[in-house]
N, C-alpha and C. Protein backbone atom coordinates (compact mmCIF):
# COMPACT_ATOMS: atom_id res chain seq x y z
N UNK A 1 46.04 124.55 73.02
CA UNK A 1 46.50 124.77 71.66
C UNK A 1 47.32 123.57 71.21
N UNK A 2 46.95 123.38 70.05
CA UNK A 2 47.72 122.17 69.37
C UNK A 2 48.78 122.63 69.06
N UNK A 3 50.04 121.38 69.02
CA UNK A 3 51.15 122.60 68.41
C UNK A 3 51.51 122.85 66.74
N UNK A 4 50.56 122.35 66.18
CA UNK A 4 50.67 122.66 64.59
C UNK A 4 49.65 124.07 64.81
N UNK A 5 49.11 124.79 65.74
CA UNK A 5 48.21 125.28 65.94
C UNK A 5 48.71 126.47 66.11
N UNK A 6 50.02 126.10 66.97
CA UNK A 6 51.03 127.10 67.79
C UNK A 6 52.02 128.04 66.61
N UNK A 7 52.37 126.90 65.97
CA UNK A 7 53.40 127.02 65.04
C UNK A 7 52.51 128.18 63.79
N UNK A 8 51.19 127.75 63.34
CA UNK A 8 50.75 128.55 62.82
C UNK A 8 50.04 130.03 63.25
N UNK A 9 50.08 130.10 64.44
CA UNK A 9 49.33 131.22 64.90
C UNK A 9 51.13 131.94 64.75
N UNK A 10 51.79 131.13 65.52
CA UNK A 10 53.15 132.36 65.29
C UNK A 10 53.94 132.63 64.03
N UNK A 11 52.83 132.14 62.64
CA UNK A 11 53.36 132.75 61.65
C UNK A 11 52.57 133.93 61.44
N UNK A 12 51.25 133.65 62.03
CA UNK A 12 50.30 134.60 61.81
C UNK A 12 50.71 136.28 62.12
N UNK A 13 51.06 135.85 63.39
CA UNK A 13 51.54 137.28 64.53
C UNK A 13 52.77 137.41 64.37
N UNK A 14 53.73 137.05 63.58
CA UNK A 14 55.10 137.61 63.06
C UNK A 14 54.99 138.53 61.72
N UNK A 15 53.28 138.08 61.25
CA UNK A 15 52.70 138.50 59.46
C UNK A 15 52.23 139.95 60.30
N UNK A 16 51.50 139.58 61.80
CA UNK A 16 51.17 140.95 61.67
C UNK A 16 51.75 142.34 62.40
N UNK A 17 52.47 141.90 63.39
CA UNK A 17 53.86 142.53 63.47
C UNK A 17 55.00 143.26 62.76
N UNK A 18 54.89 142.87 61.40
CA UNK A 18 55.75 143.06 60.51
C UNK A 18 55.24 144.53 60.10
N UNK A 19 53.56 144.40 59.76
CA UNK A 19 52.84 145.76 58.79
C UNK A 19 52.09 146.17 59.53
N UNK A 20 52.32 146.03 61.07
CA UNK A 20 51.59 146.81 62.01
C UNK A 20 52.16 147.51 63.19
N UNK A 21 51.62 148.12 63.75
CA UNK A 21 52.36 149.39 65.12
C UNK A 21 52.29 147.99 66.25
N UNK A 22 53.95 149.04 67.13
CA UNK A 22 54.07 147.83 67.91
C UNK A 22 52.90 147.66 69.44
N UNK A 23 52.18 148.38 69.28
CA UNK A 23 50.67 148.67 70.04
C UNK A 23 49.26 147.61 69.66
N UNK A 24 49.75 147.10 68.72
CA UNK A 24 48.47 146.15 67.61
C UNK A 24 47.85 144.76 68.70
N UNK A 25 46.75 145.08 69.28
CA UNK A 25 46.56 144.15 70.36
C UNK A 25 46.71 142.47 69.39
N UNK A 26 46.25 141.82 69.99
CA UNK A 26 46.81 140.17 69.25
C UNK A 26 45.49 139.52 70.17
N UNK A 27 44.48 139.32 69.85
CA UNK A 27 43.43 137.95 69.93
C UNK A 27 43.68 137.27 69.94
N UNK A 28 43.79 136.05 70.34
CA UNK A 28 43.63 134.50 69.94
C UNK A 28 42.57 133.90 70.70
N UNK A 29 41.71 133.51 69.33
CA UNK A 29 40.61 132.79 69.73
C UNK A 29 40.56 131.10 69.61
N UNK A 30 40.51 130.34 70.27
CA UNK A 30 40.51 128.82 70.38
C UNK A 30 39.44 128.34 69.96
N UNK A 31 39.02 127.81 69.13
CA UNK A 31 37.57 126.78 68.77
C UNK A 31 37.84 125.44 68.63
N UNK A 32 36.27 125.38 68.97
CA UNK A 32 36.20 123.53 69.18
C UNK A 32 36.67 123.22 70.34
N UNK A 33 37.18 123.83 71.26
CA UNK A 33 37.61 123.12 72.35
C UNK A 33 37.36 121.65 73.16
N UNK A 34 36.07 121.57 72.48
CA UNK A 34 35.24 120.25 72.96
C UNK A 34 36.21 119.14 72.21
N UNK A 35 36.92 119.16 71.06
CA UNK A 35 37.47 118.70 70.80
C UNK A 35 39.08 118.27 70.71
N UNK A 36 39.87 118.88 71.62
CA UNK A 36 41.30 119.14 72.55
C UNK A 36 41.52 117.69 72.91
N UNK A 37 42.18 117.33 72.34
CA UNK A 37 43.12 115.86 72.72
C UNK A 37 43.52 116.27 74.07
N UNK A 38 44.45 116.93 74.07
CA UNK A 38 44.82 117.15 75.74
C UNK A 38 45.12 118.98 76.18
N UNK A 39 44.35 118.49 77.31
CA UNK A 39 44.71 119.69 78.22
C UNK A 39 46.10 120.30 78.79
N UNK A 40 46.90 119.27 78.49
CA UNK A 40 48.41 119.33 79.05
C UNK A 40 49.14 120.08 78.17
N UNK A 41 49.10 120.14 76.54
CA UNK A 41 49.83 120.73 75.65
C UNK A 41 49.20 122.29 76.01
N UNK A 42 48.42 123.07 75.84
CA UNK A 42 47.85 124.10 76.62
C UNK A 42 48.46 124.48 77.88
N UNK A 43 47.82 123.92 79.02
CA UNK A 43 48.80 124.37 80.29
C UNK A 43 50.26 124.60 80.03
N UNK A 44 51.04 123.66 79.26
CA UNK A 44 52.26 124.02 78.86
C UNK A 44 52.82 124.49 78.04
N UNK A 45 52.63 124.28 76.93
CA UNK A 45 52.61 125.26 75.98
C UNK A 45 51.66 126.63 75.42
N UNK A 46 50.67 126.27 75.48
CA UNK A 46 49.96 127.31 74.76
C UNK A 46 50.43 128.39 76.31
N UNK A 47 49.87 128.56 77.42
CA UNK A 47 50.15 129.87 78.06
C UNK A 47 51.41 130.51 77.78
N UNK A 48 52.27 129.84 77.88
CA UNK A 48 53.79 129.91 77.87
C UNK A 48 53.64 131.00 76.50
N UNK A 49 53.09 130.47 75.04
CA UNK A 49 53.14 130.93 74.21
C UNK A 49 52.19 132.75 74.10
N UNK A 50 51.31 132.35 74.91
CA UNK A 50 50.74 133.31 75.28
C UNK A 50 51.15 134.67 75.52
N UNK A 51 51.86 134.27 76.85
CA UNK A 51 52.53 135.36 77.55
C UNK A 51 54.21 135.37 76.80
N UNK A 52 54.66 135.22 76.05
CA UNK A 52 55.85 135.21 75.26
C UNK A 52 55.27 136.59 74.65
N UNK A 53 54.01 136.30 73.98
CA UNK A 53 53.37 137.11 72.79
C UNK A 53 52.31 138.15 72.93
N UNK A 54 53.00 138.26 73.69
CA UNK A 54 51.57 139.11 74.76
C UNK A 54 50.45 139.85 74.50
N UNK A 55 49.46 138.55 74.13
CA UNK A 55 48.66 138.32 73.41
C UNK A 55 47.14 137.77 74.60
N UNK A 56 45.95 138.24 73.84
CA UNK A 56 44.95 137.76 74.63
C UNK A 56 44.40 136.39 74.46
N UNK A 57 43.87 135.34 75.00
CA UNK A 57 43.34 134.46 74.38
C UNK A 57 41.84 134.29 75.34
N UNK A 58 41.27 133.66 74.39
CA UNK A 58 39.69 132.61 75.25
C UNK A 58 39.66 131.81 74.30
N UNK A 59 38.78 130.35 74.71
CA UNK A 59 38.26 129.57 74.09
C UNK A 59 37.29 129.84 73.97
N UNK A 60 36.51 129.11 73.15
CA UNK A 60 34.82 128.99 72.39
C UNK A 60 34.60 127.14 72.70
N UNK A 61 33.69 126.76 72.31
CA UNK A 61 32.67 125.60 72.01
C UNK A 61 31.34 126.21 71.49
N UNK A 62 31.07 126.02 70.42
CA UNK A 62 29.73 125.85 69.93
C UNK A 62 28.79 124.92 70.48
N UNK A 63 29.34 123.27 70.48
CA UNK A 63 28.89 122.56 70.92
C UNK A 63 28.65 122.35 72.93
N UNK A 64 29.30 122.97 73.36
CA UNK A 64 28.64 123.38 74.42
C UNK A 64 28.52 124.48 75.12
N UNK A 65 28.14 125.54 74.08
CA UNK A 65 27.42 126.91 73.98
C UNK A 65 28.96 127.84 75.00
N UNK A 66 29.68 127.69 75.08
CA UNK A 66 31.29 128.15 75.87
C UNK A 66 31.35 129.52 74.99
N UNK A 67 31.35 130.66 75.42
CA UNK A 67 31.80 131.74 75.15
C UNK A 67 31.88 132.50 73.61
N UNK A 68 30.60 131.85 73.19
CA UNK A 68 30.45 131.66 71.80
C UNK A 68 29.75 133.35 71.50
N UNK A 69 29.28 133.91 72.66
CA UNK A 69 28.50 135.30 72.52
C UNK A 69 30.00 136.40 72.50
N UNK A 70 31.31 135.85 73.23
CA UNK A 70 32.63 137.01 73.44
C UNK A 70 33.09 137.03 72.17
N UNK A 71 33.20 135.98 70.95
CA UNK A 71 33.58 135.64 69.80
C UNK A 71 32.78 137.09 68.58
N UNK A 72 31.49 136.75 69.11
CA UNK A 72 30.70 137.81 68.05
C UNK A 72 30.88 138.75 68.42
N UNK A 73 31.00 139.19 69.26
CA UNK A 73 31.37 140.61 70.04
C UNK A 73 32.72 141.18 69.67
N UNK A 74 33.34 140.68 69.87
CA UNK A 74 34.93 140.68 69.44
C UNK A 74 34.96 141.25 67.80
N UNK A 75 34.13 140.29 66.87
CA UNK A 75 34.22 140.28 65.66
C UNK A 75 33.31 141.93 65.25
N UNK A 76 32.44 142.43 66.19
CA UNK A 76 31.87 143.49 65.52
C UNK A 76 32.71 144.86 66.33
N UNK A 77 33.93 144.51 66.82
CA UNK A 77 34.52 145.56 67.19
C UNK A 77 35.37 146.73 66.12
C-alpha cells in the first residue's frame, strides 16, 4: 500500500464506521500490484495498518491474471 493510499483508505473506514455496526467486515482490495514501487512500504506499513483495522486484505493484477477471479466474487456477494 502506498501511503497516500493508506491515508485514504483510513478516511474511507472511519466514513464507514461512523454509519455502520461495529461488526461491518472491512475489505481491502489492492490493484495493480504489478505496479508497487516498493514492497517495503507494505511489509511495513500496510500490514501494520491492516491489523490496527482489523480488516481483510488481497491483492489483484489484471496484468498478471493475480486473484482477479476473488475480486468478482467478493463484488457479487
Amino acid at each position: 500500500m502506498e501511503k497516500d493510499s493508506i491515508e485514504n483508505v483510513k478516511n474511507w473506514i472511519d466514513s464507514v464506521k461512523e454509519r455502520n455496526p461495529d461488526d461491518t467486515v472491512i475489505l481491502i482490495i489492492g490493484t495493480k500490484v504489478d505496479l508497487r514501487k516498493s514492497e517495503e512500504v507494505f511489509e511495513t506499513v500496510g500490514k501494520q495498518f491492516i491489523t490496527e483495522n482489523k480488516a481483510f486484505f488481497f491483492e489483484t493484477s489484471a496484468r498478471y491474471r493475480r486473484n482477479n477471479e476473488y475480486s468478482l466474487k467478493v463484488d457479487n456477494m
